[in-house]
PDB file of N, CA and C in Angstrom:
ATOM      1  N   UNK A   1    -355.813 -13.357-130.083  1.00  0.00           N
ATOM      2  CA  UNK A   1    -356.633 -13.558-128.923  1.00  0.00           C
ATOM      3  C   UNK A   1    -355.877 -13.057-127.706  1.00  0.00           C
ATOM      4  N   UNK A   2    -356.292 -12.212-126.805  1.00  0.00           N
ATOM      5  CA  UNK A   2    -356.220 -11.722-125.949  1.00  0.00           C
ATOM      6  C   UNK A   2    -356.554 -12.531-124.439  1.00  0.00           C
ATOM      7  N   UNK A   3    -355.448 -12.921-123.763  1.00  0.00           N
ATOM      8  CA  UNK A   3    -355.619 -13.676-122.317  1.00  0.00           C
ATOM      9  C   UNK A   3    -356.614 -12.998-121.857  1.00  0.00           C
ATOM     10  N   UNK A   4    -357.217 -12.095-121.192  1.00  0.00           N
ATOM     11  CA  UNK A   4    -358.223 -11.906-120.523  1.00  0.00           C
ATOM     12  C   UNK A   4    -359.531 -11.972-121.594  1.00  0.00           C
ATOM     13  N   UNK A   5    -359.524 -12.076-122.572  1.00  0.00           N
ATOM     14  CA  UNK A   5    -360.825 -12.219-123.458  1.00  0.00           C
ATOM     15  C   UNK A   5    -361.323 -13.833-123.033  1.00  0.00           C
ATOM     16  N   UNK A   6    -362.592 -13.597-122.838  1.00  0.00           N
ATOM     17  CA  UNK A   6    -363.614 -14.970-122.092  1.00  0.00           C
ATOM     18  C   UNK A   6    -364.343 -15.079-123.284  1.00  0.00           C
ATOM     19  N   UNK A   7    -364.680 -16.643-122.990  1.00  0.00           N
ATOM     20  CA  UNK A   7    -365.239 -17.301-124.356  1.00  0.00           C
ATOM     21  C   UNK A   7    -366.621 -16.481-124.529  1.00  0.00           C
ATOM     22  N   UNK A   8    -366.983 -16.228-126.269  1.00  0.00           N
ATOM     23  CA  UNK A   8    -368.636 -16.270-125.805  1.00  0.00           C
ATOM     24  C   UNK A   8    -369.471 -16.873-126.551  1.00  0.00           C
ATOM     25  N   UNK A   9    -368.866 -17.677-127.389  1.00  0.00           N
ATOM     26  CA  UNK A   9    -369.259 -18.416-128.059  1.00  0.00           C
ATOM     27  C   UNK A   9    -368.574 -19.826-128.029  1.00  0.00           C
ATOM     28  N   UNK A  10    -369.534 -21.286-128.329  1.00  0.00           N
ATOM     29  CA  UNK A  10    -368.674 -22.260-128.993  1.00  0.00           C
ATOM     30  C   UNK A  10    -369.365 -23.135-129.868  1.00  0.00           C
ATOM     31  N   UNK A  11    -368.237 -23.903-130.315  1.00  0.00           N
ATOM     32  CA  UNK A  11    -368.936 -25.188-131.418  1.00  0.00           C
ATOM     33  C   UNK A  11    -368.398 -26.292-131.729  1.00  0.00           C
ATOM     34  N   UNK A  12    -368.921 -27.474-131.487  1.00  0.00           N
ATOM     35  CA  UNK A  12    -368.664 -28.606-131.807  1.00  0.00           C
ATOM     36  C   UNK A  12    -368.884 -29.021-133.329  1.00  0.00           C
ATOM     37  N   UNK A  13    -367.670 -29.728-133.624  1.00  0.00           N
ATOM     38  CA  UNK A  13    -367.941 -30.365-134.988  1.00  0.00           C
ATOM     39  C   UNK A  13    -367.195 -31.551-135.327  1.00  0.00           C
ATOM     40  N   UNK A  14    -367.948 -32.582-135.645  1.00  0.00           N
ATOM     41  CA  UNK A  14    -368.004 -33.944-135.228  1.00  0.00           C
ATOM     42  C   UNK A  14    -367.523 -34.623-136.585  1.00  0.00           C
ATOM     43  N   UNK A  15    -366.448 -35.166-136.860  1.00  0.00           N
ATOM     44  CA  UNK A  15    -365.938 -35.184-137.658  1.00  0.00           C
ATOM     45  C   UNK A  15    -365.403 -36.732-138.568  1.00  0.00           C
ATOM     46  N   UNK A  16    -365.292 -37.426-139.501  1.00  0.00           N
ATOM     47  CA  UNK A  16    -365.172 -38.339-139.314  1.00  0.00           C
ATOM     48  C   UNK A  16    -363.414 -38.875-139.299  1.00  0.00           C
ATOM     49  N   UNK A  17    -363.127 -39.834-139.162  1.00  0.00           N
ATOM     50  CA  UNK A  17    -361.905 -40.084-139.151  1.00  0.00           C
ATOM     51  C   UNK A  17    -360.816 -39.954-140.388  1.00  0.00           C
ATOM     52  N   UNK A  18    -361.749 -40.294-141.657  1.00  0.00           N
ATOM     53  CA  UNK A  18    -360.739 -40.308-142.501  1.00  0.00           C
ATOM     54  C   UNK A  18    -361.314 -38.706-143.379  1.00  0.00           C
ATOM     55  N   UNK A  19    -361.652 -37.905-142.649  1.00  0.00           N
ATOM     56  CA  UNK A  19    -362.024 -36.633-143.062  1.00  0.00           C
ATOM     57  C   UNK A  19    -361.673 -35.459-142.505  1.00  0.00           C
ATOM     58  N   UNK A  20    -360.267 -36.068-141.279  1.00  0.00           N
ATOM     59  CA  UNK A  20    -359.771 -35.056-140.251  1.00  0.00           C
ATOM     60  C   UNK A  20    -358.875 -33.843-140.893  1.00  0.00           C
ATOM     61  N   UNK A  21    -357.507 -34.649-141.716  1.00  0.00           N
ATOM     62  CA  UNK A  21    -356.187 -34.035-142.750  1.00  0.00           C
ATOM     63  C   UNK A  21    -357.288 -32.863-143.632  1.00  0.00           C
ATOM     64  N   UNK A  22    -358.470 -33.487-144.040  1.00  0.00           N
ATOM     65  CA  UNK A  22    -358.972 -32.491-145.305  1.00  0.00           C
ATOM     66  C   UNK A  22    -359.925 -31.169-144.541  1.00  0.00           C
ATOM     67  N   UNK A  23    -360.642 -31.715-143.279  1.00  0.00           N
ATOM     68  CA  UNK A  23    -360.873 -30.465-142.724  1.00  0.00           C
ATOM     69  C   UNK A  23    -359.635 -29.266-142.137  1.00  0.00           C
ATOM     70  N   UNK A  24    -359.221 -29.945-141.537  1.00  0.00           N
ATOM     71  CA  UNK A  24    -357.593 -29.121-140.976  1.00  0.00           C
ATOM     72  C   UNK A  24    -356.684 -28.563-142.461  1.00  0.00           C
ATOM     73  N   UNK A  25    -357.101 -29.039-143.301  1.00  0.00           N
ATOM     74  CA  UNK A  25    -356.538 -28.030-144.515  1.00  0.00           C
ATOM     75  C   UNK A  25    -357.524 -27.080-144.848  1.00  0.00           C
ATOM     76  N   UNK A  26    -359.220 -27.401-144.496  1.00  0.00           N
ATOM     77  CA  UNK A  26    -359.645 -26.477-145.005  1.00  0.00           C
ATOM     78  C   UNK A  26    -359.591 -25.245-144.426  1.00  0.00           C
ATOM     79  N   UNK A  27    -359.346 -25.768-143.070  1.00  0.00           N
ATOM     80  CA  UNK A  27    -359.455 -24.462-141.997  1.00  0.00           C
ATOM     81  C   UNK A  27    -358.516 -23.438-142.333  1.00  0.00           C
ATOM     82  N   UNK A  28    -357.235 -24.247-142.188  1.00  0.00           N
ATOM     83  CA  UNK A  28    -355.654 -23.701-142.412  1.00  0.00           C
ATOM     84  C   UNK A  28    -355.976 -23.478-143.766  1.00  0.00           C
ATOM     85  N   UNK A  29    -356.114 -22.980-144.718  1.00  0.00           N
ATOM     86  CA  UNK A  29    -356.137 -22.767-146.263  1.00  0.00           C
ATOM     87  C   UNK A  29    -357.143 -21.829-146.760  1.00  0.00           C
ATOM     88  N   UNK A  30    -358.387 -21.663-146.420  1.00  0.00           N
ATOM     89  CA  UNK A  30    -359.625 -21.436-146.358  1.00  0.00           C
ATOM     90  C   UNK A  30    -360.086 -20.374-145.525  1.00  0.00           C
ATOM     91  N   UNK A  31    -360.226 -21.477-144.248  1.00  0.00           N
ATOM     92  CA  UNK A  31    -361.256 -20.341-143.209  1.00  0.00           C
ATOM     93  C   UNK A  31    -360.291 -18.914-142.532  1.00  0.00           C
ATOM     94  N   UNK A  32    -359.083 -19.624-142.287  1.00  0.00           N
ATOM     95  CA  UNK A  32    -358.407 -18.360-141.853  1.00  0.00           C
ATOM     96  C   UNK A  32    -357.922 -17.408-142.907  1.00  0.00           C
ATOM     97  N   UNK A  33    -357.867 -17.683-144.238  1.00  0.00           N
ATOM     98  CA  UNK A  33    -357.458 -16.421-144.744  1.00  0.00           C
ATOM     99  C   UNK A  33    -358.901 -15.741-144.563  1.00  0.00           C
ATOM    100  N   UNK A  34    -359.304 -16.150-144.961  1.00  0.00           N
ATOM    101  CA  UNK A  34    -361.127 -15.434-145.381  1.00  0.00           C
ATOM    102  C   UNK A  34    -361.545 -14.609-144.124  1.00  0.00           C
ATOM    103  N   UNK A  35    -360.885 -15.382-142.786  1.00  0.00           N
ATOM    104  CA  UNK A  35    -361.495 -14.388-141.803  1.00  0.00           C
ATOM    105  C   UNK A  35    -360.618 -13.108-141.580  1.00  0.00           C
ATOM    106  N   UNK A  36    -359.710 -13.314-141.881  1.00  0.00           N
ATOM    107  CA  UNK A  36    -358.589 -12.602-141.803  1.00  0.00           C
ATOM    108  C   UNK A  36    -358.658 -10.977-142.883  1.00  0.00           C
ATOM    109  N   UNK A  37    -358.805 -11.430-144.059  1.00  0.00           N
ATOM    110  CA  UNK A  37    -359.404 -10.727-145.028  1.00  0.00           C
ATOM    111  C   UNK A  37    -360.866 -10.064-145.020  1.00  0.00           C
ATOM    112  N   UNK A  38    -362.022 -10.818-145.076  1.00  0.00           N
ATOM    113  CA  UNK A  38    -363.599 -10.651-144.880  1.00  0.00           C
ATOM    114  C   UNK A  38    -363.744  -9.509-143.598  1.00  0.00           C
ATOM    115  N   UNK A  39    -363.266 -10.154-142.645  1.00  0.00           N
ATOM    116  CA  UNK A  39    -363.280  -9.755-141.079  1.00  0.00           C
ATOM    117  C   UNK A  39    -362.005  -9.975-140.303  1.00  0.00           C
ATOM    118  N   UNK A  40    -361.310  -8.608-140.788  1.00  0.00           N
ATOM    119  CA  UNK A  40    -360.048  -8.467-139.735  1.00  0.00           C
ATOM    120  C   UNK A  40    -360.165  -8.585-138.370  1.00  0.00           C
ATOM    121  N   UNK A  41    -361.188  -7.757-138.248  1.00  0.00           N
ATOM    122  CA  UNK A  41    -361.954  -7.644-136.208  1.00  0.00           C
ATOM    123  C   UNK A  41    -361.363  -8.893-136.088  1.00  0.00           C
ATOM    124  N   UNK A  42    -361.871  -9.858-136.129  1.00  0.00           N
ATOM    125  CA  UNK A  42    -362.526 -11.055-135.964  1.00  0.00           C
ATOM    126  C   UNK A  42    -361.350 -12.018-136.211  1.00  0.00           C
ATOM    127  N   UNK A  43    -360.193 -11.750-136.674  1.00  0.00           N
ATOM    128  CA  UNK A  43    -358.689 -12.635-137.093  1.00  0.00           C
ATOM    129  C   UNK A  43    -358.518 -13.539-135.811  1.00  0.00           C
ATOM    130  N   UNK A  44    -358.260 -12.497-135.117  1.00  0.00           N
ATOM    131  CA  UNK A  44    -357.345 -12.989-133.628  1.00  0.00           C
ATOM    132  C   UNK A  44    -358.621 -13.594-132.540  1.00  0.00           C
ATOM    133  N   UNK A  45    -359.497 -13.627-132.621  1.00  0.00           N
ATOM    134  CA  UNK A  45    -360.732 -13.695-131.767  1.00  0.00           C
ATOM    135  C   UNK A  45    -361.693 -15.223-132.062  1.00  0.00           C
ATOM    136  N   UNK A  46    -360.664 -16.434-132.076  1.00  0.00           N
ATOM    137  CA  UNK A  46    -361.081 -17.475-132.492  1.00  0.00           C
ATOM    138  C   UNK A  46    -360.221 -19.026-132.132  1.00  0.00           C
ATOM    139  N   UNK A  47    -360.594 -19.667-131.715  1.00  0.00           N
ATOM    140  CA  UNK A  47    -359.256 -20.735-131.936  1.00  0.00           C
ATOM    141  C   UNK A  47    -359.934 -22.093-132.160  1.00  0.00           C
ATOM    142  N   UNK A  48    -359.180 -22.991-132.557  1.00  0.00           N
ATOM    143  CA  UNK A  48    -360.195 -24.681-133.102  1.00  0.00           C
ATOM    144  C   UNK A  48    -359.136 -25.149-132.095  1.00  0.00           C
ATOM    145  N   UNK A  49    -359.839 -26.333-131.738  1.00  0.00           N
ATOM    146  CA  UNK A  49    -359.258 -27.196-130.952  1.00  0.00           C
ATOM    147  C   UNK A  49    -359.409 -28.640-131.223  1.00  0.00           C
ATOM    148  N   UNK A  50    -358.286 -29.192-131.354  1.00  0.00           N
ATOM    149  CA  UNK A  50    -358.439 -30.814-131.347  1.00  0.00           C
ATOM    150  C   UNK A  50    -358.157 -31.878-130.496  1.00  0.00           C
ATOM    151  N   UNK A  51    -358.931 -33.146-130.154  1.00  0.00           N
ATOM    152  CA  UNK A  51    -358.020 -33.389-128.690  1.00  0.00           C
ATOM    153  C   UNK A  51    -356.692 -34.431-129.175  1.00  0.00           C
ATOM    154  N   UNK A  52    -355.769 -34.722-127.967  1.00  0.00           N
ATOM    155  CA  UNK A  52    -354.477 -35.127-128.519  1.00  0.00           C
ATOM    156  C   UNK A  52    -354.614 -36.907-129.051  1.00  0.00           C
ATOM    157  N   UNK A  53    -355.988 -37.441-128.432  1.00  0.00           N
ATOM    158  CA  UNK A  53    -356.027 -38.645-128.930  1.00  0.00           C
ATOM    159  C   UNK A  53    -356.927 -39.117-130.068  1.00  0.00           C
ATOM    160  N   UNK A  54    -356.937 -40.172-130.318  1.00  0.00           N
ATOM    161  CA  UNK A  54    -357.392 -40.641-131.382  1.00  0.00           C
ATOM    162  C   UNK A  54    -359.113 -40.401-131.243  1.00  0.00           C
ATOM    163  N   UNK A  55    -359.799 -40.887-132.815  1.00  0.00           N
ATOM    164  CA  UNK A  55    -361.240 -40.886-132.711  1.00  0.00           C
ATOM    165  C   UNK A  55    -361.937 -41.763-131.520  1.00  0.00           C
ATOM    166  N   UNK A  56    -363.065 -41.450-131.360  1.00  0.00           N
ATOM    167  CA  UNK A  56    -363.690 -42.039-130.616  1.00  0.00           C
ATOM    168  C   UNK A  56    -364.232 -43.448-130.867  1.00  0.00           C
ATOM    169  N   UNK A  57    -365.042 -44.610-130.312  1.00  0.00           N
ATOM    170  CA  UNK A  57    -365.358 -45.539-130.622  1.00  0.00           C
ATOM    171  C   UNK A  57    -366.536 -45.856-131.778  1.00  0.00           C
ATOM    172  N   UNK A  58    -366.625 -44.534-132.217  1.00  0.00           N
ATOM    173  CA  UNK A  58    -367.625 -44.361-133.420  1.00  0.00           C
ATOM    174  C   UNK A  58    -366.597 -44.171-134.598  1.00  0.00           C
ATOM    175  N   UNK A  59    -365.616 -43.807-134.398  1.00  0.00           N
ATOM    176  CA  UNK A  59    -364.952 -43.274-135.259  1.00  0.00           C
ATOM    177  C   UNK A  59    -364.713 -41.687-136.011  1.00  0.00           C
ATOM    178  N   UNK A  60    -365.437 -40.909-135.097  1.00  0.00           N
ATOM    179  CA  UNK A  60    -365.292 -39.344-135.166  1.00  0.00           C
ATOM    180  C   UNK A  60    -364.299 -39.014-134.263  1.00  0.00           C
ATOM    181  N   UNK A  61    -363.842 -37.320-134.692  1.00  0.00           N
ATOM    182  CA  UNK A  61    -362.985 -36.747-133.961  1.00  0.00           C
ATOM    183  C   UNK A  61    -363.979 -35.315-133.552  1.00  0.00           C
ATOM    184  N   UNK A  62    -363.758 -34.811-132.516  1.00  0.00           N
ATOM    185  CA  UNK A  62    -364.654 -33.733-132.333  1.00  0.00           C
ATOM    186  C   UNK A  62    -363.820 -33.105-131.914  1.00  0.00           C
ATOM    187  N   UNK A  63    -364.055 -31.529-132.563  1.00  0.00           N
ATOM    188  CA  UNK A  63    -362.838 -30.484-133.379  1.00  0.00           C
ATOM    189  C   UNK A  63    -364.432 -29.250-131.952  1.00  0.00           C
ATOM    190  N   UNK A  64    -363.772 -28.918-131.246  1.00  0.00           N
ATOM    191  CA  UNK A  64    -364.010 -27.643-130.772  1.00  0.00           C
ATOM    192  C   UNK A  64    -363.873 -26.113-131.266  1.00  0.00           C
ATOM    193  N   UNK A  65    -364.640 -24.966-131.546  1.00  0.00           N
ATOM    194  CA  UNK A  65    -364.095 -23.784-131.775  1.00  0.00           C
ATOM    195  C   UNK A  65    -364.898 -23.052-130.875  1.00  0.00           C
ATOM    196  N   UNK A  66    -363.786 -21.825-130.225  1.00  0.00           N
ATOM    197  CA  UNK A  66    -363.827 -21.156-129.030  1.00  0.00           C
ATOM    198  C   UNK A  66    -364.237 -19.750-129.830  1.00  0.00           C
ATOM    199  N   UNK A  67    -365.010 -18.969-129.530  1.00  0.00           N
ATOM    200  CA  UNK A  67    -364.872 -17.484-130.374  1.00  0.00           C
ATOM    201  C   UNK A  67    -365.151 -16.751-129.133  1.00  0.00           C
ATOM    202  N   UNK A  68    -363.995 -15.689-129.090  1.00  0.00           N
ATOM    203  CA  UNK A  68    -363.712 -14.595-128.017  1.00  0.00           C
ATOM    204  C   UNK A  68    -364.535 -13.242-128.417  1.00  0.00           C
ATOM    205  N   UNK A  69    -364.175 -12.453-127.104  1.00  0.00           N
ATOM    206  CA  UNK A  69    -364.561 -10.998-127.730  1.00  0.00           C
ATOM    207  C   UNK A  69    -366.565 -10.554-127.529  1.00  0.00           C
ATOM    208  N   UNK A  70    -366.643  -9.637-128.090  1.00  0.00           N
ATOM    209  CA  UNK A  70    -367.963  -9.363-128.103  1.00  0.00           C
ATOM    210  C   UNK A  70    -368.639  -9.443-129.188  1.00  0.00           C
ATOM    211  N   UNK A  71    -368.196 -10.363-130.179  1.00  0.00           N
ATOM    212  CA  UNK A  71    -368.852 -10.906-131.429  1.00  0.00           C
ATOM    213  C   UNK A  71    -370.391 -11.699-131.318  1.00  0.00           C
ATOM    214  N   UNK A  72    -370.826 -11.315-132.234  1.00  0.00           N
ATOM    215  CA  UNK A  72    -372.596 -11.940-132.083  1.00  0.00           C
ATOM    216  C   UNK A  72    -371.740 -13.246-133.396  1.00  0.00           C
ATOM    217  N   UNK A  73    -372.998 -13.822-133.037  1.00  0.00           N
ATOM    218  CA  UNK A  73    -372.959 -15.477-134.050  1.00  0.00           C
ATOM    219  C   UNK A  73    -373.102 -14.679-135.010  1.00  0.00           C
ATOM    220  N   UNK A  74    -373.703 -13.943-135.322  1.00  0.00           N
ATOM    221  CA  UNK A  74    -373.912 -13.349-136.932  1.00  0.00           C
ATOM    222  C   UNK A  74    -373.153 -13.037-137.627  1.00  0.00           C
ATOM    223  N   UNK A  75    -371.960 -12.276-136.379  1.00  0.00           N
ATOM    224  CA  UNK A  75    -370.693 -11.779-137.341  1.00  0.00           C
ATOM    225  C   UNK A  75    -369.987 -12.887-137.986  1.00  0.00           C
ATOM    226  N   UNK A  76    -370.087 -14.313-136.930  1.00  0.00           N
ATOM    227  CA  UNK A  76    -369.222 -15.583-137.764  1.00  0.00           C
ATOM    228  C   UNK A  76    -369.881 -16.014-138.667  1.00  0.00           C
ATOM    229  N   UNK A  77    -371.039 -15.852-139.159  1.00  0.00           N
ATOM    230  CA  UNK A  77    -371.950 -16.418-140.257  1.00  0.00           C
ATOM    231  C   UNK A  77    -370.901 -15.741-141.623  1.00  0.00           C
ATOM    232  N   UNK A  78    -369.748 -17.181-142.001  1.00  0.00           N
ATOM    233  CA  UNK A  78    -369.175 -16.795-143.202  1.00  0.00           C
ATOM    234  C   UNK A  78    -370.025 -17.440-144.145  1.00  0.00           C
ATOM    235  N   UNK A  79    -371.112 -18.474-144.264  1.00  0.00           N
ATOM    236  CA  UNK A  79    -371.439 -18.567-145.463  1.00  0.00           C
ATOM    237  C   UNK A  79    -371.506 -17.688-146.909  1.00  0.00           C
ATOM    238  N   UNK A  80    -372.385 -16.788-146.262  1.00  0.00           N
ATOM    239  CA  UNK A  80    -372.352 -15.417-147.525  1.00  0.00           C
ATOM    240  C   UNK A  80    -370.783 -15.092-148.337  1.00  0.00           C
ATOM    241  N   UNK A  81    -369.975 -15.209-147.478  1.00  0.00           N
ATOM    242  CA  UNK A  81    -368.722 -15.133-148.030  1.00  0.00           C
ATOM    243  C   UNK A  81    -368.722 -16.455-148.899  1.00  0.00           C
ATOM    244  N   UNK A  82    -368.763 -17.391-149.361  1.00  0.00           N
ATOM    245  CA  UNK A  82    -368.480 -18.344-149.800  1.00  0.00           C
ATOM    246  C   UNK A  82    -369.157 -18.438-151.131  1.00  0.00           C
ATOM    247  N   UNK A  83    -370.394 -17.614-151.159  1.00  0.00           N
ATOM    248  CA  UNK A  83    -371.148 -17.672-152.264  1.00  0.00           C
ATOM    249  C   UNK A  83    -370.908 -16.600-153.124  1.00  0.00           C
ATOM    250  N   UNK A  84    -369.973 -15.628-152.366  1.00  0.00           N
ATOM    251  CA  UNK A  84    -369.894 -14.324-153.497  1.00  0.00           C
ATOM    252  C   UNK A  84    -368.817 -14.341-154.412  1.00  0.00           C
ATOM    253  N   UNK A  85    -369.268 -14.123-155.476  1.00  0.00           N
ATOM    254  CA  UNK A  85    -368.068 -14.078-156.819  1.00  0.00           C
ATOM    255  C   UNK A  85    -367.331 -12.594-156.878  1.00  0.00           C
ATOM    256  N   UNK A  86    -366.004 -12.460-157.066  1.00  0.00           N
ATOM    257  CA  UNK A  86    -364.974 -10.932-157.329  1.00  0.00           C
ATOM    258  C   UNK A  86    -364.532 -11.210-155.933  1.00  0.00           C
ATOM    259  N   UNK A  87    -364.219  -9.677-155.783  1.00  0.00           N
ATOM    260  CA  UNK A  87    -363.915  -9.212-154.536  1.00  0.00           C
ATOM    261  C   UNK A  87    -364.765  -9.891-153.103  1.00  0.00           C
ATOM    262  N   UNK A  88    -364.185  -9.954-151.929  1.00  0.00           N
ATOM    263  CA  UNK A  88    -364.874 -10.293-150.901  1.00  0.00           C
ATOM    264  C   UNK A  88    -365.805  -8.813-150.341  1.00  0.00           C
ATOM    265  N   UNK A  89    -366.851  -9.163-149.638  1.00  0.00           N
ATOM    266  CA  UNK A  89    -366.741  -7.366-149.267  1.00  0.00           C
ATOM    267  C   UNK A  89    -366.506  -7.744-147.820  1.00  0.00           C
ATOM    268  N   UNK A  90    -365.684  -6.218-147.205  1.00  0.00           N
ATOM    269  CA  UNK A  90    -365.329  -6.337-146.084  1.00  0.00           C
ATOM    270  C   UNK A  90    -365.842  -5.484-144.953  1.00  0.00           C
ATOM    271  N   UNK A  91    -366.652  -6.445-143.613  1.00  0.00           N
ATOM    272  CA  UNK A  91    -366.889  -5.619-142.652  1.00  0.00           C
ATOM    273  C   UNK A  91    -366.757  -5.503-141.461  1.00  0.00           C
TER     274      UNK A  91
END
C-alpha cells in the first residue's frame, strides 16, 4: 500500500469473541496468500484493522478492511476462488 493511495472501498465485519484467534488465522493463512497468488495487483492494496480494546458489550469485535487503489468490489469478490478445484486461475 502506497501512502498517497486513498481508501475506496470498506468493510465491516462483526465478529464474535471467541471467534477472533480463528478469523485472524484465517486471514493470515488463507486470505493473504490467495490474494497474493489469485491477484497480485491487488497484494499490497488492502489492510484489516482491529481495534486495540476488547469486545464490545455484546460481545463482538469489529475487524475493519480498508481496500486502496482503483479496484472495483468485483475484483475483491474472492469467493469464486474458494470454490475452484487445481490450479487457481490468475487475473
Amino acid at each position: 500500500m502506497t501512502a498517497e493511495a486513498a481508501v475506496r472501498h470498506s468493510a465491516l465485519s462483526f465478529v464474535k469473541r471467541d471467534r477472533v484467534q480463528e478469523v485472524e488465522a484465517f486471514v493470515q493463512d488463507v486470505l493473504v496468500p490467495l490474494v497474493q497468488r489469485a491477484r497480485p495487483r491487488l497484494a499490497d492494496h488492502w489492510q484489516l484493522l482491529r481495534p486495540d480494546g476488547g469486545p464490545s458489550d455484546d460481545g463482538t469485535v469489529v475487524f475493519a478492511t480498508l481496500f486502496f487503489g482503483e479496484s472495483t468490489l468485483a475484483e475483491w469478490d474472492l469467493e469464486a476462488l474458494f470454490s475452484f478445484s487445481g490450479e487457481l486461475p490468475i487475473s
